[in-house]
C-alpha atoms as a PDB file:
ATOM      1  CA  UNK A   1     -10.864 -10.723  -9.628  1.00  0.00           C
ATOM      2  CA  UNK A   2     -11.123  -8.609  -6.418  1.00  0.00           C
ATOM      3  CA  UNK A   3      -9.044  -5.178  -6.663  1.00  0.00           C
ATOM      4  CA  UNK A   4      -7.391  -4.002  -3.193  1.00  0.00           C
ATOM      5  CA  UNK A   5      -4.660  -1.476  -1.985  1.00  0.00           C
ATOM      6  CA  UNK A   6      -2.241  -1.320   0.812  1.00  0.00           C
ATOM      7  CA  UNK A   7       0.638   1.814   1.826  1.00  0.00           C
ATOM      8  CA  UNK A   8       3.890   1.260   3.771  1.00  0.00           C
ATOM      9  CA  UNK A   9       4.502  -1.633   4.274  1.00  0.00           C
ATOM     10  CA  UNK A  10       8.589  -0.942   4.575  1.00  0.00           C
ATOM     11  CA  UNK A  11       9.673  -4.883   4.415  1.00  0.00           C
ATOM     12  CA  UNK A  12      12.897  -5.552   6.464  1.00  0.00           C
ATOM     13  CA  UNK A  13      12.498  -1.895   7.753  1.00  0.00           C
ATOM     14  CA  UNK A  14      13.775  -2.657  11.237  1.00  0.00           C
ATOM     15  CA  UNK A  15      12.970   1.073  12.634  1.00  0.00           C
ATOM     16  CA  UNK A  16       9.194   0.692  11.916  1.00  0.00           C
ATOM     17  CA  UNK A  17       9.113  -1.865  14.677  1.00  0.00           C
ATOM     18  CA  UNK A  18       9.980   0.726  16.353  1.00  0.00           C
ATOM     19  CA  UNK A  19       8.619   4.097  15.295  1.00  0.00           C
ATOM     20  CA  UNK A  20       5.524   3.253  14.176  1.00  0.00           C
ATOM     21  CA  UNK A  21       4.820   0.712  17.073  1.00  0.00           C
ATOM     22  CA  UNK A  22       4.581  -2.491  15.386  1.00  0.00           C
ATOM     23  CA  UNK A  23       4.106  -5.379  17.393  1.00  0.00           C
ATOM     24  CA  UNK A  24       6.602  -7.771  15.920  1.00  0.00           C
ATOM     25  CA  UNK A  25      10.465  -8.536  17.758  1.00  0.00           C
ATOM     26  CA  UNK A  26      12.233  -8.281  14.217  1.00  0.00           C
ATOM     27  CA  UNK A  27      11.716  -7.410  10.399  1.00  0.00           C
ATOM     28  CA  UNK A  28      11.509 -11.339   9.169  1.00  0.00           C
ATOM     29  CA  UNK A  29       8.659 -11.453  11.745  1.00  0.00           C
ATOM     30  CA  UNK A  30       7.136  -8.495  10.664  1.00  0.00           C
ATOM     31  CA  UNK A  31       7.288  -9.124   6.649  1.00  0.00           C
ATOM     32  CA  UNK A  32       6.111 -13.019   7.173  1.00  0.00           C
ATOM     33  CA  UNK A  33       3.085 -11.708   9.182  1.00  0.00           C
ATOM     34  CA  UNK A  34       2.427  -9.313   6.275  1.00  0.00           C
ATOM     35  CA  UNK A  35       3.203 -11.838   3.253  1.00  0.00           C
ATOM     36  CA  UNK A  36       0.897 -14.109   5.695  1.00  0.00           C
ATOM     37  CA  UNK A  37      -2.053 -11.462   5.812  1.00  0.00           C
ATOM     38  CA  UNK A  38      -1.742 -10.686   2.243  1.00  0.00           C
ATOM     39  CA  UNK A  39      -1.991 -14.395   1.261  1.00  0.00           C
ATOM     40  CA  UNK A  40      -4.796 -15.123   3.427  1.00  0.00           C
ATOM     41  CA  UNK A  41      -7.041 -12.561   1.722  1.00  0.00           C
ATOM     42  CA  UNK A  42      -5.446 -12.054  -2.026  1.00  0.00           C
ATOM     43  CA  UNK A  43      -5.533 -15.035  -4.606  1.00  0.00           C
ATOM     44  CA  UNK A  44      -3.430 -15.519  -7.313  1.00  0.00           C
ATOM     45  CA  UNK A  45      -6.083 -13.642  -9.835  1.00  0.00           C
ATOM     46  CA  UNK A  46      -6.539 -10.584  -7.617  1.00  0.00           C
ATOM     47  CA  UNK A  47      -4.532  -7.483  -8.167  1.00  0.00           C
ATOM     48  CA  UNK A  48      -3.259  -5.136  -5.153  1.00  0.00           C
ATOM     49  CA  UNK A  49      -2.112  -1.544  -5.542  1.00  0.00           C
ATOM     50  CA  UNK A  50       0.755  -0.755  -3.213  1.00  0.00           C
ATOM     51  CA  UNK A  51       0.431   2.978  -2.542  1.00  0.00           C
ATOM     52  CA  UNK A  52       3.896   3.492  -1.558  1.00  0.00           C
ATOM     53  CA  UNK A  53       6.764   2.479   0.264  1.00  0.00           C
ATOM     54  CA  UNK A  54       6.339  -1.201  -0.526  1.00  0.00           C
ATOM     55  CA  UNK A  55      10.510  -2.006   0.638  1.00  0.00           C
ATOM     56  CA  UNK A  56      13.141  -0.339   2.654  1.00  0.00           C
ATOM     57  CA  UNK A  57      16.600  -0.533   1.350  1.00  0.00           C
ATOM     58  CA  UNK A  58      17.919  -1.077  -1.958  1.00  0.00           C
ATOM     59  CA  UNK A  59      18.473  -4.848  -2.015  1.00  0.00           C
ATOM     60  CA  UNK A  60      17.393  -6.182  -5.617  1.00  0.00           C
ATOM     61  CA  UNK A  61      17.477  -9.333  -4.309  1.00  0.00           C
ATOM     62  CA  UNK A  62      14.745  -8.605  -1.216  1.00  0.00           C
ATOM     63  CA  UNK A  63      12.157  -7.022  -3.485  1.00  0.00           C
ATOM     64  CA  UNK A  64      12.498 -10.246  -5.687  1.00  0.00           C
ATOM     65  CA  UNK A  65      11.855 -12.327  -2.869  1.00  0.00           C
ATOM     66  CA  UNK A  66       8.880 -10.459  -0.940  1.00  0.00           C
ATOM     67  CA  UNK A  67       7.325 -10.463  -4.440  1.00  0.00           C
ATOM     68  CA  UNK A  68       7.669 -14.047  -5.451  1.00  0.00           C
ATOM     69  CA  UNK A  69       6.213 -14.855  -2.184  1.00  0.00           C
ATOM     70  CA  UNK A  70       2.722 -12.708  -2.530  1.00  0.00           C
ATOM     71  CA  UNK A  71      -0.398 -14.155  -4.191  1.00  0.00           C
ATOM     72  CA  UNK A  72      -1.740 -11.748  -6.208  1.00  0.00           C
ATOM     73  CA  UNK A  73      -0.842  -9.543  -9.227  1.00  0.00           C
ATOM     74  CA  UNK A  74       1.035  -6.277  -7.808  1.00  0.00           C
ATOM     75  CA  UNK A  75       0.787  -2.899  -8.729  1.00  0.00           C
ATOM     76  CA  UNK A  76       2.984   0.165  -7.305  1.00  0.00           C
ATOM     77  CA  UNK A  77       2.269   3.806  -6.861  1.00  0.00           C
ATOM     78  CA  UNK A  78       5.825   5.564  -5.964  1.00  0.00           C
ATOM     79  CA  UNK A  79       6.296   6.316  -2.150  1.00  0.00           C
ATOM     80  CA  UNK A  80       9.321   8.761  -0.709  1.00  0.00           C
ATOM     81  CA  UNK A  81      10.914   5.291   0.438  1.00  0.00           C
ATOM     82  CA  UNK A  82      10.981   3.383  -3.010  1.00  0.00           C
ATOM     83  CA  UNK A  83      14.175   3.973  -4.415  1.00  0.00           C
ATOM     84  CA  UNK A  84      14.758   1.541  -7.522  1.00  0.00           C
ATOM     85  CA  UNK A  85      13.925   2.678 -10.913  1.00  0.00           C
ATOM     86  CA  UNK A  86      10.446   1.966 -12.491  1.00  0.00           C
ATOM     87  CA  UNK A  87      11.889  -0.867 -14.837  1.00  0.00           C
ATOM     88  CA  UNK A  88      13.619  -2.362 -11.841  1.00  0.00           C
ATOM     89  CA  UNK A  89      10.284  -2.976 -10.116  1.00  0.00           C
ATOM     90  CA  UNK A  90       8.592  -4.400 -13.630  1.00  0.00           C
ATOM     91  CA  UNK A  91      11.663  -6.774 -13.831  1.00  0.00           C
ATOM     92  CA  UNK A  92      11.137  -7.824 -10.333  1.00  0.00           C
ATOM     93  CA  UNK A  93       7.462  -9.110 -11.040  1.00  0.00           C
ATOM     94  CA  UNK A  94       5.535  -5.578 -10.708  1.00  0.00           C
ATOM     95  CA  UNK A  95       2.713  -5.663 -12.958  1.00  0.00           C
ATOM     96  CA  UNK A  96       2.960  -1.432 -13.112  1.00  0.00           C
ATOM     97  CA  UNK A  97       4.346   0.857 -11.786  1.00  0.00           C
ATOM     98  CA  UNK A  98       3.239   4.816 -11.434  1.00  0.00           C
ATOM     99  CA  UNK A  99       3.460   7.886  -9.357  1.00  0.00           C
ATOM    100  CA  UNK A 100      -0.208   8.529  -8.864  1.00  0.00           C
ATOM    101  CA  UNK A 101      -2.943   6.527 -10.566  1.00  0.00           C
ATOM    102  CA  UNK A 102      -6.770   7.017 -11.578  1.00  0.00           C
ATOM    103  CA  UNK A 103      -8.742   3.948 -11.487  1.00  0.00           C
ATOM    104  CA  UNK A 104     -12.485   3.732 -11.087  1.00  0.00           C
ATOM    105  CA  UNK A 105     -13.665   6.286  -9.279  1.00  0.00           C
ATOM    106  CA  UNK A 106     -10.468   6.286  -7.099  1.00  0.00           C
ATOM    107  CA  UNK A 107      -7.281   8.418  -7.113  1.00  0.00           C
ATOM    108  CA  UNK A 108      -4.068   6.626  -5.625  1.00  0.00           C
ATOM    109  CA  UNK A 109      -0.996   8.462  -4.431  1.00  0.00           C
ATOM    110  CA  UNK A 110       1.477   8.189  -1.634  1.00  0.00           C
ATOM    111  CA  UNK A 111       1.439  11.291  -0.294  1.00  0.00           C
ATOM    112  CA  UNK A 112      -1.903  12.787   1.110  1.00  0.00           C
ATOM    113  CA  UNK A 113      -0.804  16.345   0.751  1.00  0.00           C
ATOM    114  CA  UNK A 114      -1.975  16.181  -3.244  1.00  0.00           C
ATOM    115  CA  UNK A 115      -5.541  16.573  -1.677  1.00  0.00           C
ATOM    116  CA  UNK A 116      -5.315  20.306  -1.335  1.00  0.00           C
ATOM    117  CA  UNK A 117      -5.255  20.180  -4.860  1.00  0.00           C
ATOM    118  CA  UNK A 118      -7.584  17.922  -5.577  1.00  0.00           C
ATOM    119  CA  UNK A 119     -11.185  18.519  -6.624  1.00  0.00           C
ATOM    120  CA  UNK A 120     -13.675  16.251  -4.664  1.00  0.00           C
ATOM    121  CA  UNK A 121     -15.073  15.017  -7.876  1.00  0.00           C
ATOM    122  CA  UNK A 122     -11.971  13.337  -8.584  1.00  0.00           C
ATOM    123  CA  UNK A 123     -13.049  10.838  -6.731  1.00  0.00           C
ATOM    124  CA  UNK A 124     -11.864   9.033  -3.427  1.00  0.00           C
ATOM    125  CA  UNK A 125      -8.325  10.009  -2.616  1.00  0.00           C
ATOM    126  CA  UNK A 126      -6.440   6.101  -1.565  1.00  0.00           C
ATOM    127  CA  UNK A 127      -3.337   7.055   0.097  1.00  0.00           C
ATOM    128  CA  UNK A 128      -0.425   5.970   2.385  1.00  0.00           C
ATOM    129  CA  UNK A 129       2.884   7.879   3.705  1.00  0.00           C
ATOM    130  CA  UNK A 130       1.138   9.400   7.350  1.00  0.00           C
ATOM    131  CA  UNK A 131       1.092   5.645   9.077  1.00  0.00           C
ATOM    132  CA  UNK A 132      -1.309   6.069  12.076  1.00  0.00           C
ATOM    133  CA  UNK A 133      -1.890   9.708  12.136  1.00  0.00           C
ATOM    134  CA  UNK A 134      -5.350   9.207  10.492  1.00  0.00           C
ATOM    135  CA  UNK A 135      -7.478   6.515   8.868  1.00  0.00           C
ATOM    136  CA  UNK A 136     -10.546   8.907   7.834  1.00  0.00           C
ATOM    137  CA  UNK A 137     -11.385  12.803   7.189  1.00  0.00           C
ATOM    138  CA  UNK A 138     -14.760  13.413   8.167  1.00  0.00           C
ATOM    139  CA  UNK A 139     -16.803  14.494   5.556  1.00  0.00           C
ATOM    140  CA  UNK A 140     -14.415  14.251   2.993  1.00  0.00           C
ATOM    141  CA  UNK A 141     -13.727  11.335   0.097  1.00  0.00           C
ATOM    142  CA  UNK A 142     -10.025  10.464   1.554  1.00  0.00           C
ATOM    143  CA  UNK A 143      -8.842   7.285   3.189  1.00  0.00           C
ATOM    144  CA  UNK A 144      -5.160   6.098   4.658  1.00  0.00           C
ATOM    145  CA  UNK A 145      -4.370   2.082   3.561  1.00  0.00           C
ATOM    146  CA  UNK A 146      -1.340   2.454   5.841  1.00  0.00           C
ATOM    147  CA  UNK A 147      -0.766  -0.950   7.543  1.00  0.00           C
ATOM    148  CA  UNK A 148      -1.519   0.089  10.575  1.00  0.00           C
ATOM    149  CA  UNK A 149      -4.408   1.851   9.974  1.00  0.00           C
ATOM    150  CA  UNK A 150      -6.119  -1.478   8.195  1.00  0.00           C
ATOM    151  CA  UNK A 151      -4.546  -4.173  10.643  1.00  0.00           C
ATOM    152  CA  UNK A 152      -1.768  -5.425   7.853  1.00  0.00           C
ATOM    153  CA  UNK A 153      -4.630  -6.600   5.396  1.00  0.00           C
ATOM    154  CA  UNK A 154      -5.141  -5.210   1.956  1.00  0.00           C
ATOM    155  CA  UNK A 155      -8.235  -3.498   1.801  1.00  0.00           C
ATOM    156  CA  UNK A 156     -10.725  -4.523  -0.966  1.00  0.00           C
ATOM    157  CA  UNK A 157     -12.163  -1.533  -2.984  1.00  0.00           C
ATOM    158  CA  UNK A 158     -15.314  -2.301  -2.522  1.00  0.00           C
ATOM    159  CA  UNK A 159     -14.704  -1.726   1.357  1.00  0.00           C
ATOM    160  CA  UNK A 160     -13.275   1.471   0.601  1.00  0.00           C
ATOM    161  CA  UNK A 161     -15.992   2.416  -1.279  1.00  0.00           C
ATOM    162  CA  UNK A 162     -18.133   1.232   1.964  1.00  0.00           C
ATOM    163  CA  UNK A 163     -15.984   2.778   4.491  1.00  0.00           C
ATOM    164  CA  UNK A 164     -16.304   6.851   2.572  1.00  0.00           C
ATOM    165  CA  UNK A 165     -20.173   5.814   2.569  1.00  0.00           C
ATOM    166  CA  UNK A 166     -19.785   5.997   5.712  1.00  0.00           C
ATOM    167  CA  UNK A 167     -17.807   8.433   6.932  1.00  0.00           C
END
């Protein structure tokens, strides 16, 4: 079982074609490219943290089908965007489902503001919500899994732990 993460990926969010610059002429474009990626890297045993903003909208019907359609076993940290309730997520095929979450030596939240109060011996800060505006800090155990940031592909945690090695 491989562990990985990913933040923001706003299926059928039309206006992040848009705003964020994605390179795709519609939403059903732009979610089958990511369901694509996801499934080309993610098997069936693997488990992937979505660190926020996983859907835009509130269609019930939408999150059931971007689910059923990803290999893997999915877990959700809470982003500004995600507005069902927690249950509503587990009944949809979410395997969890948390604000922030400590996991190995990792600490997973949406929002990367949390790191000014954070201690660096926390461990590596995983986080979403800022897009493009950064991947990296120098120096400093924090990394965006924003789509764009990581090319649409879940990142494994062992390449996270790679990437802060190297920063």
């Amino acid at each position: 079982m491989i562990r990985y993460a990913i933040s923001d990926e706003h299926y059928f969010h039309e206006g992040m074609i848009t705003n964020c610059g994605r390179q795709f002429n519609n939403p059903q474009e732009m979610n089958d490219f990511m369901i694509g990626e996801n499934n080309h890297i993610v098997k069936n045993n693997d488990e992937v943290y979505h660190i926020g903003d996983f859907m835009w909208g509130s269609d019930y019907d939408k999150l059931q089908y971007i689910l059923k359609r990803l290999n893997g076993k999915h877990h959700l940290i809470l982003g500004n965007h995600d507005r069902f309730k927690p249950f509503d997520y587990i009944e949809a095929g979410f395997i969890s489902v948390h604000t922030a979450l400590w996991m190995e030596e990792m600490v997973m939240v949406h929002d990367p503001s949390v790191y000014t109060f954070c201690k660096e011996e926390l461990g590596i800060l995983v986080h979403g919500h800022i897009h493009d505006l950064w991947h990296k800090v120098a120096g400093k155990p924090v990394i965006n899994v924003s789509v764009e940031v990581i090319d649409y592909l879940p990142i494994s945690f062992e390449d996270i732990r790679e990437t802060i090695k190297n920063v």
